[in-house]
C-alpha atoms as a PDB file:
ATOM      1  CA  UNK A   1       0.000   0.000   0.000  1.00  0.00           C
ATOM      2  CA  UNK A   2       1.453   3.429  -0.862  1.00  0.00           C
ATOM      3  CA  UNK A   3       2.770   5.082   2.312  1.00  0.00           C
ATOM      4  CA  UNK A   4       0.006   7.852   3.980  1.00  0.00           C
ATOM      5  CA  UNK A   5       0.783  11.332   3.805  1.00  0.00           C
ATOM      6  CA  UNK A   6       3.192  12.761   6.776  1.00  0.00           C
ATOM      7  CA  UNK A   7       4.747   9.630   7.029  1.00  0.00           C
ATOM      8  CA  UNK A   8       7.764  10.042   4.993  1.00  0.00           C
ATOM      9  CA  UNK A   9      10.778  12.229   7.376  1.00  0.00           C
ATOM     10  CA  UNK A  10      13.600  14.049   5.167  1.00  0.00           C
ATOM     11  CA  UNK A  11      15.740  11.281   6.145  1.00  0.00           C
ATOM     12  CA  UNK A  12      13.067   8.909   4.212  1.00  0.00           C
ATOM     13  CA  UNK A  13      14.491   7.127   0.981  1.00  0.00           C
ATOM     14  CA  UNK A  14      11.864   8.360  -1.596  1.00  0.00           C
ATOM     15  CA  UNK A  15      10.175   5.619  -3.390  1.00  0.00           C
ATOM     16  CA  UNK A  16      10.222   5.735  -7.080  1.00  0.00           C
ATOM     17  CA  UNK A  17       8.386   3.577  -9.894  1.00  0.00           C
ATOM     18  CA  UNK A  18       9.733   3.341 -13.073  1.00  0.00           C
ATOM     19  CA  UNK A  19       7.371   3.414 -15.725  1.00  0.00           C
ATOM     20  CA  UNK A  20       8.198   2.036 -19.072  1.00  0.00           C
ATOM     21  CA  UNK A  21       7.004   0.549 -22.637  1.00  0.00           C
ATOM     22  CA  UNK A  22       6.607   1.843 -25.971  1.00  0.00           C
ATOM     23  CA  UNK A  23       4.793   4.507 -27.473  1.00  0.00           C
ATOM     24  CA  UNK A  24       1.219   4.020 -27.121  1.00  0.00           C
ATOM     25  CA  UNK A  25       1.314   1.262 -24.831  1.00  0.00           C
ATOM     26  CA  UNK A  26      -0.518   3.915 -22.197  1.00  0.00           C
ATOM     27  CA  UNK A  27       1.846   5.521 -19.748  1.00  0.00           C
ATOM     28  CA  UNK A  28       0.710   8.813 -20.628  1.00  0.00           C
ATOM     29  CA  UNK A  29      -2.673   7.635 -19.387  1.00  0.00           C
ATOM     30  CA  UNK A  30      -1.198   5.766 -16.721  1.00  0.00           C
ATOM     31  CA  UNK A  31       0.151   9.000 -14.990  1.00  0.00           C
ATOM     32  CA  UNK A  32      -2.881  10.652 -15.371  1.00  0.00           C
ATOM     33  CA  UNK A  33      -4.629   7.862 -13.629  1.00  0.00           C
ATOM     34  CA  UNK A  34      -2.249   7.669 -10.861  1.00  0.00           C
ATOM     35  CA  UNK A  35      -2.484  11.571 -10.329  1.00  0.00           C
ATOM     36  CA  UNK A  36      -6.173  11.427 -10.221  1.00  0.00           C
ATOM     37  CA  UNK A  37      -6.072   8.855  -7.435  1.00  0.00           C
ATOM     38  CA  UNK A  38      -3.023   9.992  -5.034  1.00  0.00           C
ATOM     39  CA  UNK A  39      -5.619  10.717  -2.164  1.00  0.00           C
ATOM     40  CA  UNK A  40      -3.613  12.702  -0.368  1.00  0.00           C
ATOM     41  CA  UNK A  41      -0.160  11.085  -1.556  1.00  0.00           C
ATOM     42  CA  UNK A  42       2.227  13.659  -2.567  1.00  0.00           C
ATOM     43  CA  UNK A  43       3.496  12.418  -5.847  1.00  0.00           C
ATOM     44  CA  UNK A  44       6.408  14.049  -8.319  1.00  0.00           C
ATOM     45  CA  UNK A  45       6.501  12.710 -12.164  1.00  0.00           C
ATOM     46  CA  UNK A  46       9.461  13.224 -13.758  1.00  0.00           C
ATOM     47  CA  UNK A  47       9.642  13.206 -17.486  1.00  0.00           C
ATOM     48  CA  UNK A  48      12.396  13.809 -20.060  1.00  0.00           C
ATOM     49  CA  UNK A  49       9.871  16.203 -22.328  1.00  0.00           C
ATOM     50  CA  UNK A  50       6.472  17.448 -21.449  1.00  0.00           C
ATOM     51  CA  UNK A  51       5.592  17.502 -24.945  1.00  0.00           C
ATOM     52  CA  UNK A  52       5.967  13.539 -24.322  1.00  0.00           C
ATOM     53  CA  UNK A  53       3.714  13.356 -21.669  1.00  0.00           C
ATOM     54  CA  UNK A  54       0.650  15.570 -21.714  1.00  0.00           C
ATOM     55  CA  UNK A  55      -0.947  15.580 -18.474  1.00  0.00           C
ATOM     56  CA  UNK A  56      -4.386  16.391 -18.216  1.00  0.00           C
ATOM     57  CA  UNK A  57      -5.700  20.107 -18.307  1.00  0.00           C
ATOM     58  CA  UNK A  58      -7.501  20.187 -15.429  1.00  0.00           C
ATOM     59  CA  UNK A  59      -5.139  18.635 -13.270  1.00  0.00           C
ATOM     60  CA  UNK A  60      -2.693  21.159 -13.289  1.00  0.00           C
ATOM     61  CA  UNK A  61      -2.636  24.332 -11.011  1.00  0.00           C
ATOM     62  CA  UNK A  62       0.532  26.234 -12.129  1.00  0.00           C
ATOM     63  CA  UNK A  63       3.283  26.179 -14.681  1.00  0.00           C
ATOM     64  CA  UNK A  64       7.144  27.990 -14.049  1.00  0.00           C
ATOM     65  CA  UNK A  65       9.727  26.798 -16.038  1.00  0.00           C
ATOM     66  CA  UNK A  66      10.742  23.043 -15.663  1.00  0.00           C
ATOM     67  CA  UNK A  67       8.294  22.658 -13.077  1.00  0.00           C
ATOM     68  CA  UNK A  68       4.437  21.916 -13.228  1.00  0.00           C
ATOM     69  CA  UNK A  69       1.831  22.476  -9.997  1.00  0.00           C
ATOM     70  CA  UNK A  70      -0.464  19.828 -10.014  1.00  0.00           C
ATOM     71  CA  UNK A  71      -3.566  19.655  -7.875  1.00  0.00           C
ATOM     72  CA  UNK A  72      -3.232  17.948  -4.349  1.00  0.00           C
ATOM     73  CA  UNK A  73       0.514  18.831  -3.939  1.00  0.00           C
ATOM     74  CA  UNK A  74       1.794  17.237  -6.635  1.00  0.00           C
ATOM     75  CA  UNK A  75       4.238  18.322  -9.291  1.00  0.00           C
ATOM     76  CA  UNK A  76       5.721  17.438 -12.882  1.00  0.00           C
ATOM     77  CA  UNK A  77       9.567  18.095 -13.567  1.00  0.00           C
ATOM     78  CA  UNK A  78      10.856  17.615 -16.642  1.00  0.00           C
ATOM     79  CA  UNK A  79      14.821  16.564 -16.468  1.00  0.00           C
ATOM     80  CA  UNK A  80      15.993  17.131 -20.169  1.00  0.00           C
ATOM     81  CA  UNK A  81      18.946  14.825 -19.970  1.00  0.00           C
ATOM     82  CA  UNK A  82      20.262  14.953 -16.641  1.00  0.00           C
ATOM     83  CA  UNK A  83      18.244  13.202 -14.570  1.00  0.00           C
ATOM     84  CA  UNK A  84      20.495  12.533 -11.891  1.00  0.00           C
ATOM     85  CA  UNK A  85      20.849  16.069 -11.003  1.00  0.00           C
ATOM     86  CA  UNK A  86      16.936  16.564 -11.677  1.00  0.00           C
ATOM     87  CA  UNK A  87      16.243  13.700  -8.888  1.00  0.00           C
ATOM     88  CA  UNK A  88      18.638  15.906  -6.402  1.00  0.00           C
ATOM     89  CA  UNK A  89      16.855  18.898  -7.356  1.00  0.00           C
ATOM     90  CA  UNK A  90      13.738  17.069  -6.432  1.00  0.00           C
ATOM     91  CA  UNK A  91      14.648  15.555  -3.154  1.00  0.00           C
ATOM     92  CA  UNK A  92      15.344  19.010  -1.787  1.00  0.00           C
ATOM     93  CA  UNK A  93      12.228  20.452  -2.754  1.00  0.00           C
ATOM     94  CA  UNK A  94       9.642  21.697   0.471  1.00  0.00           C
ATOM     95  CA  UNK A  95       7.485  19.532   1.174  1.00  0.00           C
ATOM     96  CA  UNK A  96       9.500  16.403  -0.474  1.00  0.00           C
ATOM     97  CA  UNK A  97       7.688  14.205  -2.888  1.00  0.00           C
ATOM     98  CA  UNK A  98       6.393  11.272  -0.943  1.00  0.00           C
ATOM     99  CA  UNK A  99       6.867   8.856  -3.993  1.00  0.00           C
ATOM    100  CA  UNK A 100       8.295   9.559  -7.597  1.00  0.00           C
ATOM    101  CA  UNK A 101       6.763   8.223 -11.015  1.00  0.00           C
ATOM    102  CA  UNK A 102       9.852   8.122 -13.680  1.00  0.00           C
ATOM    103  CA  UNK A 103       8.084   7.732 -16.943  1.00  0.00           C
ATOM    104  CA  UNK A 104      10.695   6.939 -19.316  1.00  0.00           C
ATOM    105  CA  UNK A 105      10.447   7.213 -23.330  1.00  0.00           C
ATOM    106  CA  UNK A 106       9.243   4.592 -25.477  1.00  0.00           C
ATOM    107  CA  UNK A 107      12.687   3.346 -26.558  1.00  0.00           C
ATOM    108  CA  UNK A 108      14.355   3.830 -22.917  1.00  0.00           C
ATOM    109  CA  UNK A 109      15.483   0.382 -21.152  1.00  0.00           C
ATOM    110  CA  UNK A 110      13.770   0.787 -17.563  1.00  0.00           C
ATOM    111  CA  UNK A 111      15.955  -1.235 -16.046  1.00  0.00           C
ATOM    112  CA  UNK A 112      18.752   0.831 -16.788  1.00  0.00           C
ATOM    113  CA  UNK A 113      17.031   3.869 -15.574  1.00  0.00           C
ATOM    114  CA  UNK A 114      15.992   1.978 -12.539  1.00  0.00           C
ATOM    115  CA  UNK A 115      19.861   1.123 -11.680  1.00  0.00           C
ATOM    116  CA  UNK A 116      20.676   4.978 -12.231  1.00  0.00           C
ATOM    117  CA  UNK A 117      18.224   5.674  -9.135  1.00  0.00           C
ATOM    118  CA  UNK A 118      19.532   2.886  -6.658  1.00  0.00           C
ATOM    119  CA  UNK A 119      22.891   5.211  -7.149  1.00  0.00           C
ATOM    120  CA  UNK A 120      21.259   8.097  -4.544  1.00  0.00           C
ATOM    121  CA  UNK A 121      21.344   7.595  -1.589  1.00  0.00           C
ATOM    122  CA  UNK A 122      18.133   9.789  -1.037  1.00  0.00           C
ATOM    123  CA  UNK A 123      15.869   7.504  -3.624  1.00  0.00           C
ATOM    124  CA  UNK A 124      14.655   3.820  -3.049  1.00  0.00           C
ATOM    125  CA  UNK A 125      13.325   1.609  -6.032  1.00  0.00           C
ATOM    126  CA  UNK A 126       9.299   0.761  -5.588  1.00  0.00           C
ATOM    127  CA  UNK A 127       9.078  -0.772  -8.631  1.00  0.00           C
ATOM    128  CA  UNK A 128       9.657  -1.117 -12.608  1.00  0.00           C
ATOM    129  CA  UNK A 129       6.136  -0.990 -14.696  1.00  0.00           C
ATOM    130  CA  UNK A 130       6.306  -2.040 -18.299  1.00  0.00           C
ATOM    131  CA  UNK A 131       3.154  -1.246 -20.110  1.00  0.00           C
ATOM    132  CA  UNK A 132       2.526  -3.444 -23.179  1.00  0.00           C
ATOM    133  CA  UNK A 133      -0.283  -3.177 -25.342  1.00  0.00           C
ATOM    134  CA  UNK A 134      -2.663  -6.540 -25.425  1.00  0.00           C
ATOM    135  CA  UNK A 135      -3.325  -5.672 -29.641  1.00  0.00           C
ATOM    136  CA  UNK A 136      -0.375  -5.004 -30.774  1.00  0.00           C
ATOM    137  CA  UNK A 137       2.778  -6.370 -28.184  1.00  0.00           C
ATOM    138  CA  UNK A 138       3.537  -9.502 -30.351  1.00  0.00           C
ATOM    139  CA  UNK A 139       3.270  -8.164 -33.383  1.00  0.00           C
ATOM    140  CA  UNK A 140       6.134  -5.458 -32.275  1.00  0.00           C
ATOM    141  CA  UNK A 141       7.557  -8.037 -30.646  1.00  0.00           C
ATOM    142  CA  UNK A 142       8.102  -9.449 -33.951  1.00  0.00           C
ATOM    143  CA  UNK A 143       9.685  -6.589 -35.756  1.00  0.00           C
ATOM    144  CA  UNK A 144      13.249  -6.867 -36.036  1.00  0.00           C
ATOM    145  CA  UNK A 145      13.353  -2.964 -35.063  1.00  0.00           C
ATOM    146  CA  UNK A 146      11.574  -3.300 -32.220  1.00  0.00           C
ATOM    147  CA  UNK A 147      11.830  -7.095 -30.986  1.00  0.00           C
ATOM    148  CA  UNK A 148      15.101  -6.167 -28.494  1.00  0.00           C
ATOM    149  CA  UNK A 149      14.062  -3.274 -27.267  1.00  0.00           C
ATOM    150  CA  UNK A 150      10.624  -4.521 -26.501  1.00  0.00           C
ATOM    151  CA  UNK A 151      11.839  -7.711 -25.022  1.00  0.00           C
ATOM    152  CA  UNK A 152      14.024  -6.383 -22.719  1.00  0.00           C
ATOM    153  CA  UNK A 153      11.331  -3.463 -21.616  1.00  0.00           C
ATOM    154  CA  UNK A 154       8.898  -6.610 -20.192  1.00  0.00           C
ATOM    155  CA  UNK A 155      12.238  -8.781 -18.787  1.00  0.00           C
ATOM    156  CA  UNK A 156      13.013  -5.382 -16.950  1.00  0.00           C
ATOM    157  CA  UNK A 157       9.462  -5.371 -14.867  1.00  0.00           C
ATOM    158  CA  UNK A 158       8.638  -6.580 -11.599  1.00  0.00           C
ATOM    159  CA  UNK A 159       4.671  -5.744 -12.799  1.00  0.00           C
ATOM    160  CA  UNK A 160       3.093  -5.669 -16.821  1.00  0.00           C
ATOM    161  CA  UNK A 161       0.084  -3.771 -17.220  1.00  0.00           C
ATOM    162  CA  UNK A 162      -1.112  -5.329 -20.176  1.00  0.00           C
ATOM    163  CA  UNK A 163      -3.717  -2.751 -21.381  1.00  0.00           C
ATOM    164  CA  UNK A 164      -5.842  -2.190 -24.110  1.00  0.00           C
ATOM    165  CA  UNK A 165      -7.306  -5.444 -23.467  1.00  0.00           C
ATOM    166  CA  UNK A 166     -10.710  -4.508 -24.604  1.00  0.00           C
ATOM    167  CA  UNK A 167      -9.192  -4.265 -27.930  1.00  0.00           C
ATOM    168  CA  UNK A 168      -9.152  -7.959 -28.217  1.00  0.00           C
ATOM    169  CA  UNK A 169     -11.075 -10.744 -27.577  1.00  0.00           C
ATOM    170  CA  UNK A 170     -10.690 -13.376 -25.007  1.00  0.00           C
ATOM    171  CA  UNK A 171      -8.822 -16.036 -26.901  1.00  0.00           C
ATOM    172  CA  UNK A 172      -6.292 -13.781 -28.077  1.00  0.00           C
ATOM    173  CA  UNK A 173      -5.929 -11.935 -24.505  1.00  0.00           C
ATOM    174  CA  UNK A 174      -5.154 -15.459 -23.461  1.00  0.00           C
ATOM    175  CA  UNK A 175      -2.636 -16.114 -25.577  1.00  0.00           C
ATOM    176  CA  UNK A 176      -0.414 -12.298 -25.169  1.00  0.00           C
ATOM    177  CA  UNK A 177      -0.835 -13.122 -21.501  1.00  0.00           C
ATOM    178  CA  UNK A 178       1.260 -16.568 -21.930  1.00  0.00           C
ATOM    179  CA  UNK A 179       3.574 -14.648 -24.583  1.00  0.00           C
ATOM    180  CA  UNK A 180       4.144 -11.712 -21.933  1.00  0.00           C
ATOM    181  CA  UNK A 181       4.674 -13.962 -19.055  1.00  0.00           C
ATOM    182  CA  UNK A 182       6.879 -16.139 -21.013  1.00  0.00           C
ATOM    183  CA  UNK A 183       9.198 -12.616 -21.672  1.00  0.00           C
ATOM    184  CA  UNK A 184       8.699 -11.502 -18.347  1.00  0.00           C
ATOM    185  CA  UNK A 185       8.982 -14.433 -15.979  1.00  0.00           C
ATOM    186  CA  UNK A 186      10.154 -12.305 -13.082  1.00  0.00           C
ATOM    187  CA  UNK A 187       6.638 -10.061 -13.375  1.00  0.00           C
ATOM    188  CA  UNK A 188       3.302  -9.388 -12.043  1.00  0.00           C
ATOM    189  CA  UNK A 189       1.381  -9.636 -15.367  1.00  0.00           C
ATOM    190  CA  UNK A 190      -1.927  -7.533 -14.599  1.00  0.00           C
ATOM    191  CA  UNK A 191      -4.876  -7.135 -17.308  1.00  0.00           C
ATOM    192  CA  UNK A 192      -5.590  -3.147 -17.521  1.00  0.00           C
ATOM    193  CA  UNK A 193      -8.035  -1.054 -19.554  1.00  0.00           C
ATOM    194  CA  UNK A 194      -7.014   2.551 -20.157  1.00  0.00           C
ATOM    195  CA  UNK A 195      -4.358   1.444 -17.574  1.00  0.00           C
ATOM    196  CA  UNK A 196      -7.016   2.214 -14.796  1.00  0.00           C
ATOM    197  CA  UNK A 197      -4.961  -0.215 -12.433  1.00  0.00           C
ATOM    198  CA  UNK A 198      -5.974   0.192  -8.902  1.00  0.00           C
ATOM    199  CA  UNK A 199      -3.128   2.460  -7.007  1.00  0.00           C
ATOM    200  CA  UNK A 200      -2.092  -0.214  -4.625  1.00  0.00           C
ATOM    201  CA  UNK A 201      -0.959  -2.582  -6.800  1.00  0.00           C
ATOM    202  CA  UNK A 202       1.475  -0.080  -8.963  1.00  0.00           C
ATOM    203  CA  UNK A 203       2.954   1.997  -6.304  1.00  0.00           C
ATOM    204  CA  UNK A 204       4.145   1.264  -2.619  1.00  0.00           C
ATOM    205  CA  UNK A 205       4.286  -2.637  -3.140  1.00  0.00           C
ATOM    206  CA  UNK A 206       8.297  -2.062  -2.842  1.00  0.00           C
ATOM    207  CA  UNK A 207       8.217  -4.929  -6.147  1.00  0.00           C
ATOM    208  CA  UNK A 208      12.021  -4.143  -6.579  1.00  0.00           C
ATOM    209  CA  UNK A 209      12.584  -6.174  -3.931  1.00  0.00           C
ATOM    210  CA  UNK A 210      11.193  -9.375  -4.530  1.00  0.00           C
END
C-alpha cells in the first residue's frame, strides 16, 4: 500500500516507480490515472519532455519553467537529460515528494534507468512498470526494429500492465498473456483497460525487492 501522507521524514528514501514501454502502450494515461487517485499522496513525475507526456488540463494548477503544480501537492519536472541532477533537485524540494513516477520514453530500457536511481542515496526503487499493449505487443515483438528493445522493456518489470485489453477478444488476450509472461517471468502480469490499475498494486508494493 502506498505510504500515507506525513509519514515520509527528510531522512526517508523516496520511493520511485519506473514506468516504461513503448509509445502508445498507455503511460501517458497511466500518470494521469495515478495523479487522479493519489488521495492525499504527494506524488512528483518526472519526465524527459512534457511535450511527451501531456498531463491532463484540469489537473494542473501552475506552470514555471521546468516545473508543473499539479492539484493535491503534486508536481511534474521535466529533467531534459540529466536526470540525476533533476532527482537531487527534487529531493530538496519543500514539502518532499512522498513517492516519484519516472516515466521513461518509449525506446528507454527501464531497467537501466531503474539502476541509475539505486545510485542516490536519497531515492529507493518501488518498482519497474512495463506497459505493453494486449493488440499489438507480439506483433512489435516481432519486428526486427523493435523485438530487443521490446523484449528487454517486459524482462526489466517486476509488474506488466497489459492494457488495451478490450481491444481484443478473449482467446487472443489469453494467448499475449502466456507470450508476456513467457518474456517476463520475473513479473506481475496484470490485465488493464485505459491502464485504470488500482493504485495499490502499482505503487508502494516495494516490487524491486522481490
Amino acid at each position: 500500500m502506498p505510504a500515507a501522507p506525513g509519514q515520509h521524514s527528510e531522512h526517508t528514501p523516496i520511493p520511485v516507480t519506473v514506468i516504461g514501454g513503448y509509445l502508445g502502450a498507455g503511460k501517458t494515461t497511466l500518470v494521469n490515472h495515478l495523479l487522479r487517485h493519489a488521495r492525499g499522496l504527494k506524488l512528483a513525475v518526472l519526465v524527459n519532455d512534457f511535450g511527451a507526456l501531456p498531463i491532463d488540463a484540469d489537473l494542473i494548477e501552475a506552470q514555471d519553467g521546468s516545473v508543473i503544480g499539479i492539484a493535491g501537492g503534486c508536481v511534474c519536472c521535466s529533467y531534459g537529460s540529466d536526470l540525476m541532477q533533476a532527482l537531487m533537485d527534487l529531493e530538496a524540494r519543500d514539502p518532499r515528494p512522498e513517492h516519484v513516477l519516472l516515466e521513461t520514453s518509449g525506446v528507454a530500457l527501464p531497467g537501466q534507468v531503474a539502476s541509475a536511481v539505486t545510485l542516490l542515496a536519497g531515492y529507493a526503487l518501488d518498482a519497474v512498470v512495463t506497459l505493453a499493449d494486449a493488440a499489438t505487443v507480439r506483433e512489435h515483438g516481432a519486428d526486427r526494429y523493435l523485438a530487443d528493445t521490446i523484449s528487454r522493456q517486459l524482462a526489466d518489470a517486476h509488474l506488466v500492465l497489459l492494457n488495451k485489453a478490450d481491444l481484443v477478444d478473449a482467446g487472443e488476450l489469453e494467448r499475449v498473456q502466456q507470450w508476456v509472461t513467457a518474456k517476463a517471468p520475473r513479473a506481475r502480469v496484470v490485465v488493464s483497460r485505459q491502464a485504470a490499475a488500482p493504485t495499490e498494486v502499482v505503487l508502494g508494493t516495494r516490487l524491486g525487492e522481490a
